[in-house]
Every structure is written in C-alpha cells, then in structure tokens.
Protein backbone atom coordinates (compact mmCIF):
# COMPACT_ATOMS: atom_id res chain seq x y z
CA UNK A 1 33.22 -13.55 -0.01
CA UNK A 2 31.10 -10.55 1.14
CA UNK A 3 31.29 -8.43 -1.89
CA UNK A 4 29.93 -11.39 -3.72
CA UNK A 5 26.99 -10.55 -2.43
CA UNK A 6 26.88 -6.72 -3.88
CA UNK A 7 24.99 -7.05 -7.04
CA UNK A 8 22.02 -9.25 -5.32
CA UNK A 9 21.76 -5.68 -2.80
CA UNK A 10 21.79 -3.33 -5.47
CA UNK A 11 18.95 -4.87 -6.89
CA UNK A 12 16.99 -3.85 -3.94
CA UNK A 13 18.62 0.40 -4.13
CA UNK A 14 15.76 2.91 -4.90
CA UNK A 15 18.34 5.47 -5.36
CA UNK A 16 17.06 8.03 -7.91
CA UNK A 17 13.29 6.81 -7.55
CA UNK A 18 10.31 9.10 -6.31
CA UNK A 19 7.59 7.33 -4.43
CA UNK A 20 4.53 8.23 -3.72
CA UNK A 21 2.49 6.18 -0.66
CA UNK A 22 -1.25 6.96 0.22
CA UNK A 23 -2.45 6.99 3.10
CA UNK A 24 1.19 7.18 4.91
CA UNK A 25 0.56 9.08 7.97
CA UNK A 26 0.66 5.95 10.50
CA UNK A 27 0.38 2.61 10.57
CA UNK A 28 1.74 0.33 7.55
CA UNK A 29 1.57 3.13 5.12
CA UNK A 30 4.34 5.04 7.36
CA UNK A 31 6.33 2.28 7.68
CA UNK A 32 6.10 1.38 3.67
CA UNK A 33 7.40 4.74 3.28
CA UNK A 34 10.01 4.97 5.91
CA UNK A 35 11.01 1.54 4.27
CA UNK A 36 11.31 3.35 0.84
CA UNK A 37 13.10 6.03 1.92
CA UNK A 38 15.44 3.92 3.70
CA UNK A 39 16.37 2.44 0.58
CA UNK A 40 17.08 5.28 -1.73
CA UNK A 41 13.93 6.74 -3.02
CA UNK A 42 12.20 10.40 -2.16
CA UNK A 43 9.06 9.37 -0.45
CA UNK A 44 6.41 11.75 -0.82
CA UNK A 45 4.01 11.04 2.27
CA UNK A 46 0.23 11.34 1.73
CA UNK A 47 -3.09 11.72 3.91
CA UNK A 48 -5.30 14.59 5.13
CA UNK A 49 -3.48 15.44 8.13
CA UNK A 50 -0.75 17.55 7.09
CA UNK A 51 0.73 18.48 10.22
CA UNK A 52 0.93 14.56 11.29
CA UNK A 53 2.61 14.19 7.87
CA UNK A 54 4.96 16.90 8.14
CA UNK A 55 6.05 15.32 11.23
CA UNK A 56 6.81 12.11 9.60
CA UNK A 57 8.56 13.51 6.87
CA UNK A 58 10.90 15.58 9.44
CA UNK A 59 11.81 11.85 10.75
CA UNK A 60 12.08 10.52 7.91
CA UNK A 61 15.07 13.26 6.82
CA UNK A 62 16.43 13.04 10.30
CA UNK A 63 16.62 9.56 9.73
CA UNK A 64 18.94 10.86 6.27
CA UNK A 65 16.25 9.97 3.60
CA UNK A 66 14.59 12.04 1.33
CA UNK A 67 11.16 13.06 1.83
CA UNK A 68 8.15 15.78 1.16
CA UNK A 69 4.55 16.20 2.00
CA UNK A 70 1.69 16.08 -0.66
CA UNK A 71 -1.55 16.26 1.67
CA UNK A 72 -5.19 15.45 -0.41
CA UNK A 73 -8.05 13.03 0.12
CA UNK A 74 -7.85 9.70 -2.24
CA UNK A 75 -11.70 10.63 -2.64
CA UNK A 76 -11.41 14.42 -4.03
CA UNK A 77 -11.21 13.83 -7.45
CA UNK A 78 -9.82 17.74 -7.96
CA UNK A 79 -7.19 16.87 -5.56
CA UNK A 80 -6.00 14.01 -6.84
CA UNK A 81 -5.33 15.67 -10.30
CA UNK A 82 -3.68 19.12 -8.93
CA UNK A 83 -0.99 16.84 -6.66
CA UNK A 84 -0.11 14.44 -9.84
CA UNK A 85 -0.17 17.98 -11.80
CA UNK A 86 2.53 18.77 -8.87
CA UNK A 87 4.11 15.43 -8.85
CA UNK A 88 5.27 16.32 -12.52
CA UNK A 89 5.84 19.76 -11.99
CA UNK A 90 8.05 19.49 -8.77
CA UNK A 91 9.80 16.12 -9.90
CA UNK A 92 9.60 15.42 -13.58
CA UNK A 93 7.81 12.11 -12.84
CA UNK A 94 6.73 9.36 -10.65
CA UNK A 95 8.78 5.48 -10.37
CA UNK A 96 6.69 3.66 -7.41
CA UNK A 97 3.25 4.52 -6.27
CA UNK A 98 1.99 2.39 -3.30
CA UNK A 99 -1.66 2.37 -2.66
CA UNK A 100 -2.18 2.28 0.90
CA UNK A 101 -5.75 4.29 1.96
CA UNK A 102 -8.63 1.71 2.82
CA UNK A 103 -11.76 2.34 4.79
CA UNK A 104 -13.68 -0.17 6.95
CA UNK A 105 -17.42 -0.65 8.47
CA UNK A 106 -17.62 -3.65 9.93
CA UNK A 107 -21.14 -4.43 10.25
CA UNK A 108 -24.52 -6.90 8.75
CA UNK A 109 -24.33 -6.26 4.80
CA UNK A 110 -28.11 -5.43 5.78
CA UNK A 111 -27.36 -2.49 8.49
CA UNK A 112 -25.96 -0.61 5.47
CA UNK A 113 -27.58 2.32 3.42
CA UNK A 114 -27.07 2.47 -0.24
CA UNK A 115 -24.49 5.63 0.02
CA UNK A 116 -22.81 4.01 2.92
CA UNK A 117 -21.86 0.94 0.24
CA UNK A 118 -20.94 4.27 -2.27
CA UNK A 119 -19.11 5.47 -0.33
CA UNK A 120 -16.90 2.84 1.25
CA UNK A 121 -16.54 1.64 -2.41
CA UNK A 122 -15.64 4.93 -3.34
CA UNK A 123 -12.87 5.02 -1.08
CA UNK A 124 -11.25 1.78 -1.43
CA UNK A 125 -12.00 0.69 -5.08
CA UNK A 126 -12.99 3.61 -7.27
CA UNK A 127 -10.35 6.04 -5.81
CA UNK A 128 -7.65 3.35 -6.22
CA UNK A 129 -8.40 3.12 -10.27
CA UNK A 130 -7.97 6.78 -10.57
CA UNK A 131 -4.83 6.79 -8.57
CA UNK A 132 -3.55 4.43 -10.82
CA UNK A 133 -4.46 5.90 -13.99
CA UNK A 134 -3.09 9.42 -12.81
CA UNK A 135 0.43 7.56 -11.72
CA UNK A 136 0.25 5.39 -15.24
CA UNK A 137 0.05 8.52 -17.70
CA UNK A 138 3.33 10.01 -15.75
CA UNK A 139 5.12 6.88 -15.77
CA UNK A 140 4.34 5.22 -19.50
CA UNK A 141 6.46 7.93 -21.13
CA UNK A 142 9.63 6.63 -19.32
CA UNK A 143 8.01 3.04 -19.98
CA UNK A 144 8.52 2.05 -16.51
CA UNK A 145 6.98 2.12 -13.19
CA UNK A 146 5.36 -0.22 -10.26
CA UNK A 147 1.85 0.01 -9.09
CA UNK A 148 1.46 -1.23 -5.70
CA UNK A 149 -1.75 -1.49 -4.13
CA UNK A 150 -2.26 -2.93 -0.07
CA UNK A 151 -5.14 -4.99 -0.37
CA UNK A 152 -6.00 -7.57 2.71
CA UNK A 153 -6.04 -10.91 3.16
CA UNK A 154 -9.84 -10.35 3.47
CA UNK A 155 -9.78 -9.39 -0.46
CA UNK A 156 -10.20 -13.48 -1.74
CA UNK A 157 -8.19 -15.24 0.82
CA UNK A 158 -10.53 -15.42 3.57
CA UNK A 159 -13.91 -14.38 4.86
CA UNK A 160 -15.62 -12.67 8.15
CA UNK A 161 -18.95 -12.05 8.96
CA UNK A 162 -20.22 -8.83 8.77
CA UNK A 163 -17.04 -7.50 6.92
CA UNK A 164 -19.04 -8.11 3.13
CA UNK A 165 -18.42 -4.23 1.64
CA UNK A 166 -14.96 -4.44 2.36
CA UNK A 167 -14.10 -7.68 1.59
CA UNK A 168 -16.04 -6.63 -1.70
CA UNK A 169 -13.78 -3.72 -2.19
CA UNK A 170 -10.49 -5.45 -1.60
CA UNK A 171 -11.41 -8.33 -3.96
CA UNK A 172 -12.10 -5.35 -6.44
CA UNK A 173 -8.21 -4.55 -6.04
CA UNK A 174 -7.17 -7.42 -6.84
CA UNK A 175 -8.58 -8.13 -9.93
CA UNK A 176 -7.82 -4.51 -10.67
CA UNK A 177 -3.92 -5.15 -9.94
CA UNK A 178 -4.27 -7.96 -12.37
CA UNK A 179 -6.28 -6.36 -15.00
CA UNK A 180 -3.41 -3.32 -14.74
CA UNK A 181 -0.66 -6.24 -14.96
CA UNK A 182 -2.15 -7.69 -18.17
CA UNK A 183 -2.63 -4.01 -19.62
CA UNK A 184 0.63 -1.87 -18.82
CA UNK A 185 3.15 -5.13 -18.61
CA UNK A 186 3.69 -4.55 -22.55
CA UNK A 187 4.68 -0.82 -21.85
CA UNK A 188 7.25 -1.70 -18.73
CA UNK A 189 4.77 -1.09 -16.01
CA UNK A 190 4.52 -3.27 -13.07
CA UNK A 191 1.41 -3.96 -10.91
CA UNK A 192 1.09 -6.44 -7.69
CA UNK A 193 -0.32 -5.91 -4.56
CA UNK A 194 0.56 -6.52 -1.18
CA UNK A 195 -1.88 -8.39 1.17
CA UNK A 196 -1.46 -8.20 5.11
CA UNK A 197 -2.77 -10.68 7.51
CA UNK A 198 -3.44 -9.24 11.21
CA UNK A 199 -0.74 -6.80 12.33
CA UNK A 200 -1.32 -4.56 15.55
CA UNK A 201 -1.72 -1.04 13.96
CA UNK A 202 -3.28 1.64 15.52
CA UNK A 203 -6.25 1.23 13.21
CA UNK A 204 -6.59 -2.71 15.29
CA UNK A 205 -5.42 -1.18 18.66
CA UNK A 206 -9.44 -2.06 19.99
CA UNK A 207 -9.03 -6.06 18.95
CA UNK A 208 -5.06 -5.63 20.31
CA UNK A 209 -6.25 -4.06 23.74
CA UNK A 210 -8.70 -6.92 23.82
CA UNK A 211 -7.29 -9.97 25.31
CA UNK A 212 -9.47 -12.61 24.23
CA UNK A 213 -10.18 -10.96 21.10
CA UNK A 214 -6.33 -11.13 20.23
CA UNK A 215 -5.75 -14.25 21.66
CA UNK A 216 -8.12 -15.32 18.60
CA UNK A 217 -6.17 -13.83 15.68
CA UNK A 218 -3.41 -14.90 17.59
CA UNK A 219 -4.51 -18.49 17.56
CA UNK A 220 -5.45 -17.97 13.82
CA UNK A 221 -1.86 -17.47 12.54
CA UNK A 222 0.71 -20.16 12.76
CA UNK A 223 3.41 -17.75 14.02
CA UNK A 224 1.18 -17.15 16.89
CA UNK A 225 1.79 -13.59 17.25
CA UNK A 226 0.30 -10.04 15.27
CA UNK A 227 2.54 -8.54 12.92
CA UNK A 228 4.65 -5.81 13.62
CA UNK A 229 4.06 -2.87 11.27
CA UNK A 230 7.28 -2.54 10.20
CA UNK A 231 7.74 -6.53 8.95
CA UNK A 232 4.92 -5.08 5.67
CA UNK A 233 8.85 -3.34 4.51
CA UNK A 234 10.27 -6.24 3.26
CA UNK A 235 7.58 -7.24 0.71
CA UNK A 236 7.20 -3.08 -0.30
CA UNK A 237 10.75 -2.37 -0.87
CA UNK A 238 11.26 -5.73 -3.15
CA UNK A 239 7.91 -4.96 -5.39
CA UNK A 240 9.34 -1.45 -5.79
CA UNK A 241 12.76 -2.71 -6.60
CA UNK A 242 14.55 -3.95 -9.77
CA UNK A 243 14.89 -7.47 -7.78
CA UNK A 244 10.76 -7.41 -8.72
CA UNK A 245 11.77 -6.67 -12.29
CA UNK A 246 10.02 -9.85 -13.37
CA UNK A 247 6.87 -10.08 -10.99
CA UNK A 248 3.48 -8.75 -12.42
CA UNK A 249 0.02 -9.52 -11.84
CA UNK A 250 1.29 -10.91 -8.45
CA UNK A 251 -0.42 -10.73 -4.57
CA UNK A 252 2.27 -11.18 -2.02
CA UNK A 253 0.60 -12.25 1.13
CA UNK A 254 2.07 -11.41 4.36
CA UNK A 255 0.29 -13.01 7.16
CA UNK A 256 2.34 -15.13 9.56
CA UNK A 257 0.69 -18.11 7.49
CA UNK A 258 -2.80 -17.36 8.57
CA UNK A 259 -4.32 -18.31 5.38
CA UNK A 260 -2.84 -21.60 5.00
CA UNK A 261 -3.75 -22.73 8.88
CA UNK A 262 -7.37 -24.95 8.94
C-alpha cells in the first residue's frame, strides 16, 4: 500500500533543478533554500555577506545537498547581470528562482524623505522586476521555469499603521506575480508568490523578545503561536515542484490563519 503513494512524492523531487533564492543568508530565505536542496535541486544561496553564505552552503552539503554561493546586492543593477551572466555560464540555465530580499521602515508615511520611498521601493519592487526578467530570458528557451516571489501578508491582505511604503511595495509584487502569470504562462513559465504571516525570524527577534508585543501577534493568529521559519518549506518546495505544474498567478498565504481571524 506504501508504494502507492510513490508517484504523488515524485511530484514534489527537484532532482536535476538549479535554484536560485535571494536574500538566503538567514531567516526564511535559508530555510526556503535548505528546503530546496533537501529535495533535489542545487541551491545557489544569495545576499551580501559572503562569508555568512559560505557557511550556509557548507551545511547545506554536509547536510548531502547540493549547493554554491553567488553573493551581489538585489539593488546593483551590474551585479545582478554579471551573476545571471554566471548562472548560464556555470550551469547552462536556471529552473526555480525564489525572490526572497525585502526591506522595511516602519514609520508615519510623513517621517519619510522622497529617496527614502526610492529607495525602499527600489529594493523591494523595482529590483524584484529585474530579477525576474534576468531569470525569464534564461528559462523561456527551455519553455519552463517558476518565479517565486515572498511577498507578506501586509502586501493586500491586511494593513498597519505606519508600515504604508512597504505595504506599497509588497502589493506591487503581487500584481507583478500576476501580471508575470498572465504573460509567461503561454511560454511554460510559472509565477506565484508566497505570503507569510508573523513568524519569529531574526529580522522580528525585537517584537519576539517583547512579551506583550508578541502576545499581540500571538493573539492575532488563530493558531496562537509565531511561525517557525522552517514551516515557509512546505509552500516553497510545492510552487517549485511539478505537483505546482498547474498553479499560476497564485498567492499562497501562510499565516496560522491570521488573515481570516476578525
């Protein structure tokens, strides 16, 4: 009766696949990618710290997956096109590219200067079009790919004070993932995004350390608990997979139900 269940697996093997995952240096990005690699595909970690990263990639392979470094900023638009020019070069191609950098100011929409807007936007939004372009041109001549892109439950679900540029910017990913859906479904190219609710990351370790500022995003999800990092794999690995084959234009909220609580 168990091998019955073999073919449903399989769907979810990345054997064979490279992946690349921004910002994958900590937090959910590392555990996207250690997901990833644990099913099949050769991660290639990404962020500015190269050291950190070639730490993580040394677990990774310890771990037996496959994994390499390719350290540039999201926002260095030189960068960007030298590592896909490497990408290409060093494996003939790219399968799964999950878009995981995001920057945050939380403060009045009025407190902030007009470059401070550019540049947050530039970061979040504008980098994330380019990324996906770049991974597009190496994956249309196979005619098949997924575009991934972590957006927040902040990006149309739900709203905070003082939180308006990035809220802003995450909205601006997901019409993006949909707009991509719409134009590179015809050509076998996937696009969804993924949308976390409040998991303790380092990045939230202030609000975690705080106990009666977590006890309020505690109270705010059903589940009554953060997320762990590591429960974002689930949602990465099946949008990467074949098991996703048919899912496009899609935002897979994982939140512990906090957007559906009153």
């Amino acid at each position: 009766m168990t091998g019955s269940f073999l073919p449903t697996l399989s769907a979810f093997s990345l054997e064979g696949k490279v992946a690349l995952v921004t910002g994958s240096g900590r937090g959910l990005g590392l555990e996207i990618a250690r997901a990833l690699s644990g099913a099949g595909a050769h991660v290639l970690l990404n962020g500015r710290d190269a050291e950190r990263l070639e730490a993580r990639a040394a677990d990774l392979r310890a771990a037996g997956g496959a994994a390499s470094v390719l350290a540039f900023d999201v926002a260095d638009r030189a960068a960007v096109r030298d590592a896909f020019a490497r990408i290409a070069r060093d494996h003939g191609g790219l399968d799964v590219l999950v878009q995981n950098v995001g920057q945050r100011n939380r403060k009045p929409l009025a407190d902030f200067t007009d470059a401070e807007i550019g540049a947050l936007l530039d970061v979040d939004l504008s980098s994330a079009l380019i990324l996906a372009r770049e991974a597009a041109r190496l994956m249309l001549p196979r005619g098949s790919g997924r575009l991934i892109t972590v957006t927040s439950i902040a990006g149309g679900h739900v709203a905070k004070a003082n939180d308006a540029v990035y809220s802003a910017a995450k909205a601006g990913l997901t019409g993006m993932v949909r707009a991509l859906a719409v134009e590179y479904g015809p050509q076998g190219l996937t696009s969804n995004a993924i949308a976390p609710g409040f998991f303790a990351t380092e990045t939230n370790a202030g609000i975690t350390g705080d106990p009666a500022a977590s006890a309020y995003f505690e109270n705010r999800t059903p589940l009554r608990r953060w997320g762990r990092p590591e429960e974002i794999a689930g949602a990465a690995v099946f949008l990467a997979s074949s098991a996703a084959s048919y899912v496009n234009g899609h935002v897979l909220v994982v939140d512990g139900g906090a957007t559906v609580q009153m």
